[in-house]
Protein backbone atom coordinates (compact mmCIF):
# COMPACT_ATOMS: atom_id res chain seq x y z
CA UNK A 1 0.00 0.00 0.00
CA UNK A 2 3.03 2.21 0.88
CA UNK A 3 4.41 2.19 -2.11
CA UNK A 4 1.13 2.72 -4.43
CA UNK A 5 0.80 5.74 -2.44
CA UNK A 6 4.47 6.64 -3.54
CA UNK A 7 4.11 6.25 -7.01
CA UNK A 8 0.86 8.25 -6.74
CA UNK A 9 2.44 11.03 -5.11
CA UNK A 10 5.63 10.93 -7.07
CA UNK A 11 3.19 10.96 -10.34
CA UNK A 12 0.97 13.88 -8.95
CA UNK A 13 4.55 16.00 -8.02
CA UNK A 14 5.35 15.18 -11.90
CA UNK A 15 2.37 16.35 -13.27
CA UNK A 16 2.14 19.55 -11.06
CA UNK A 17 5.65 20.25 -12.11
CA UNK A 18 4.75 20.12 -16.10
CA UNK A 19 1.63 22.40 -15.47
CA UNK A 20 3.99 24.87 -13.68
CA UNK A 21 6.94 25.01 -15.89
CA UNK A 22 6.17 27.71 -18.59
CA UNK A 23 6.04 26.94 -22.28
CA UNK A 24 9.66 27.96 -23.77
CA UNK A 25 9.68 31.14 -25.50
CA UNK A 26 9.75 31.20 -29.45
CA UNK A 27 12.40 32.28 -31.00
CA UNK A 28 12.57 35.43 -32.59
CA UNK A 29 16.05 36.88 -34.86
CA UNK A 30 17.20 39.45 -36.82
CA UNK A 31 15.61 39.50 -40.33
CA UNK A 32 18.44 41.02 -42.57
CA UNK A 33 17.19 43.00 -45.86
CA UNK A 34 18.72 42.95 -48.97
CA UNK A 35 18.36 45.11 -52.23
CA UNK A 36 18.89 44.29 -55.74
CA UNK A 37 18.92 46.52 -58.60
CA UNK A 38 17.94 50.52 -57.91
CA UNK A 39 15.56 50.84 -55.59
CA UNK A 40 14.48 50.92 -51.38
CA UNK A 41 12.62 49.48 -49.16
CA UNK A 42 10.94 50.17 -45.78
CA UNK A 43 9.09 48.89 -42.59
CA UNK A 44 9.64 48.45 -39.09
CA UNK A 45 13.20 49.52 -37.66
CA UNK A 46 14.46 48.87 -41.90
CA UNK A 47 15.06 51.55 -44.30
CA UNK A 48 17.32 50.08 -46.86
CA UNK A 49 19.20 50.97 -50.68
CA UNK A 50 20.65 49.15 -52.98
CA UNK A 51 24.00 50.66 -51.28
CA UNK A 52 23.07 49.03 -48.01
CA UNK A 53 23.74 50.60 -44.28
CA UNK A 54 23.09 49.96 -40.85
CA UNK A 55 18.89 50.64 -41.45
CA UNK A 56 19.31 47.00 -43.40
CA UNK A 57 18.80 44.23 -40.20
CA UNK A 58 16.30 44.43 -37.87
CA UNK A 59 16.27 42.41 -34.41
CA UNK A 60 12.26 41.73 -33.68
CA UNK A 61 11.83 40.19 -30.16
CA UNK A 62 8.66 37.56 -29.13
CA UNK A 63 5.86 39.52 -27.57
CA UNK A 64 4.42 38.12 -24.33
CA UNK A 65 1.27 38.59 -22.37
CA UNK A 66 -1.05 36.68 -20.00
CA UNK A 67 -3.89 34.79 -20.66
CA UNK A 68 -6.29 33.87 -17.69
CA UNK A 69 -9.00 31.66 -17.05
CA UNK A 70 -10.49 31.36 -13.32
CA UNK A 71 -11.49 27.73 -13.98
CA UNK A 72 -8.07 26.38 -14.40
CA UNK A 73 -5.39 25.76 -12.33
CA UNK A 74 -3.10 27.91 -12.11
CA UNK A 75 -5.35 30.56 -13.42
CA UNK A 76 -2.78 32.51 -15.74
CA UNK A 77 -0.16 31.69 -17.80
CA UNK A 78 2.23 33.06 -20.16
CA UNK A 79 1.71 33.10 -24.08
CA UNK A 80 4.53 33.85 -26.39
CA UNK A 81 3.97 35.62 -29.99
CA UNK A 82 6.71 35.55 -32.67
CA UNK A 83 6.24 38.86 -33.96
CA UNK A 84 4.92 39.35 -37.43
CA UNK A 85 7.01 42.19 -39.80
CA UNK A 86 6.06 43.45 -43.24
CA UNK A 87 8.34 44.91 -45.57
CA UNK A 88 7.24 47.47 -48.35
CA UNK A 89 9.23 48.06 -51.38
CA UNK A 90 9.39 51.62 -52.78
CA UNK A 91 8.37 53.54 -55.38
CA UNK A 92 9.93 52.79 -59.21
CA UNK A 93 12.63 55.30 -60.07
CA UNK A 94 15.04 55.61 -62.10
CA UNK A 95 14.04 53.39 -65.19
CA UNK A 96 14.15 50.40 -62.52
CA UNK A 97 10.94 48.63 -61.70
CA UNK A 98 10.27 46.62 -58.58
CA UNK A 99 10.38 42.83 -59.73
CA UNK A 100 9.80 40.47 -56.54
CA UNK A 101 10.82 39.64 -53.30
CA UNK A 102 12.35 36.13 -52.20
CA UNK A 103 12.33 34.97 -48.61
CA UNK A 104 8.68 36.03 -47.85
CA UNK A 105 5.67 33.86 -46.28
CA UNK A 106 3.39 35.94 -48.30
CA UNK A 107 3.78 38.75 -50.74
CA UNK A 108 0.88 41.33 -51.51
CA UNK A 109 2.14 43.56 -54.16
CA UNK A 110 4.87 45.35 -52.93
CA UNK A 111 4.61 44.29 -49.42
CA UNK A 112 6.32 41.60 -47.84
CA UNK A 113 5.44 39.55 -44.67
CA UNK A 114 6.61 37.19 -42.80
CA UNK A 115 6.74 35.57 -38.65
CA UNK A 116 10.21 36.15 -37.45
CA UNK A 117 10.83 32.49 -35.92
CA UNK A 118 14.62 32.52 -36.43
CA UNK A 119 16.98 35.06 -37.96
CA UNK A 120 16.47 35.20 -41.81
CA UNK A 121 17.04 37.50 -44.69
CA UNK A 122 14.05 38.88 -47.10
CA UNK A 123 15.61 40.45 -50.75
CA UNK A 124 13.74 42.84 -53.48
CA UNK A 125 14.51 42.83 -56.54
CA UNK A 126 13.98 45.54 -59.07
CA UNK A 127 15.11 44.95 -62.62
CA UNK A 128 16.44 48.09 -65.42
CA UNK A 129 13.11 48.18 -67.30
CA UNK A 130 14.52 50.88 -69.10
CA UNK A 131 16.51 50.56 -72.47
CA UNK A 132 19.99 52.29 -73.10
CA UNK A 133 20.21 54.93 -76.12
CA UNK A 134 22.71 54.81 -78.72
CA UNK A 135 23.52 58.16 -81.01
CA UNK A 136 23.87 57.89 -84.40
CA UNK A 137 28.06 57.23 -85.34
CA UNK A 138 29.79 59.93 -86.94
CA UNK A 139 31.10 60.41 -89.25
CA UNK A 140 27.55 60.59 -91.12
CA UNK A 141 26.41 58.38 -94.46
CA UNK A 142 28.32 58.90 -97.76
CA UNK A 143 30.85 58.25 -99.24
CA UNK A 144 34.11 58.63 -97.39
CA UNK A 145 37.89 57.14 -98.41
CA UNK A 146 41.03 56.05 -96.59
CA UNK A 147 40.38 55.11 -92.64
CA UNK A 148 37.33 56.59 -91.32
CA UNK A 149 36.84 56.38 -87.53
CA UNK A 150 33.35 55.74 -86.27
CA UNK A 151 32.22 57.16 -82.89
CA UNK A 152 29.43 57.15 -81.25
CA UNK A 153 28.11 57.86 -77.36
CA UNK A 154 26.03 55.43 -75.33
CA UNK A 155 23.75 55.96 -72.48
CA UNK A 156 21.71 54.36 -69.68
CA UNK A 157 20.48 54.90 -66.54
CA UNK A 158 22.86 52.22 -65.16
CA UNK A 159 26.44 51.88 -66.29
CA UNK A 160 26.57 51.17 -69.96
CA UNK A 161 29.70 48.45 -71.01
């Protein structure tokens, strides 16, 4: 009889001891944003170029808050949210166009979103939409003799090869 009453009470200390240990946090990380091609992009603690800087990783921390209900024992506990950041991309400029993001859960337009669980990195991608110009070579048509050098000057709104 002693020891049924043992394992009973070593079983009930168990179980009280799982009820009272709170859940472990989730884990939230720094979400690093990356920029390809001319163009920005914006949201909470982030405000990043093409050219990078500091305003390009974000840490985002769990939020916690209590949850109570008088009919169970004990009658609060903890809850732990991984927080949930969105990302816009900016406006077109330039001749570049915004193109797509990678490393999203969802993507609505220009705006990016995703639950931090773990550190991660999000990029945007805009793309050189617009074409380069090419003057006409000199010297102009006719009829020329010996060596004749052509020329001619090239343009774009990104660096022409």
């Amino acid at each position: 009889m002693r020891s049924v009453v043992s394992m009973v009470s070593g079983l009930v200390l168990a179980l009280a001891a799982l009820v009272l240990v709170p859940a472990p946090a989730l884990a939230a990380g720094t979400v690093t944003v990356s920029v390809v091609g001319q163009g920005s992009v914006s949201g909470e603690g982030i405000s990043c170029t093409q050219s990078g800087g500091p305003d390009c990783s974000e840490s985002y921390a769990d939020t916690t808050y209590q949850e109570c209900d008088p009919e169970r024992k004990p009658p609060c506990w903890d809850v732990n949210e991984a927080p949930l950041v969105s990302f816009v991309a900016g406006p077109d400029s330039n001749g570049f166009v915004f193109d797509g993001w990678t490393g999203c859960e969802s993507v609505s337009d220009r705006t990016c979103s995703l639950t931090v669980h773990e550190s991660g990195s999000v990029q945007a991608r805009f793309r050189d939409a617009q074409f380069p110009t090419v003057a006409a070579p000199s010297p102009s048509s006719g009829v020329h003799r010996g060596t004749i050098t052509l020329a001619t000057t090239a343009s774009d709104n990104a660096a022409v090869t």
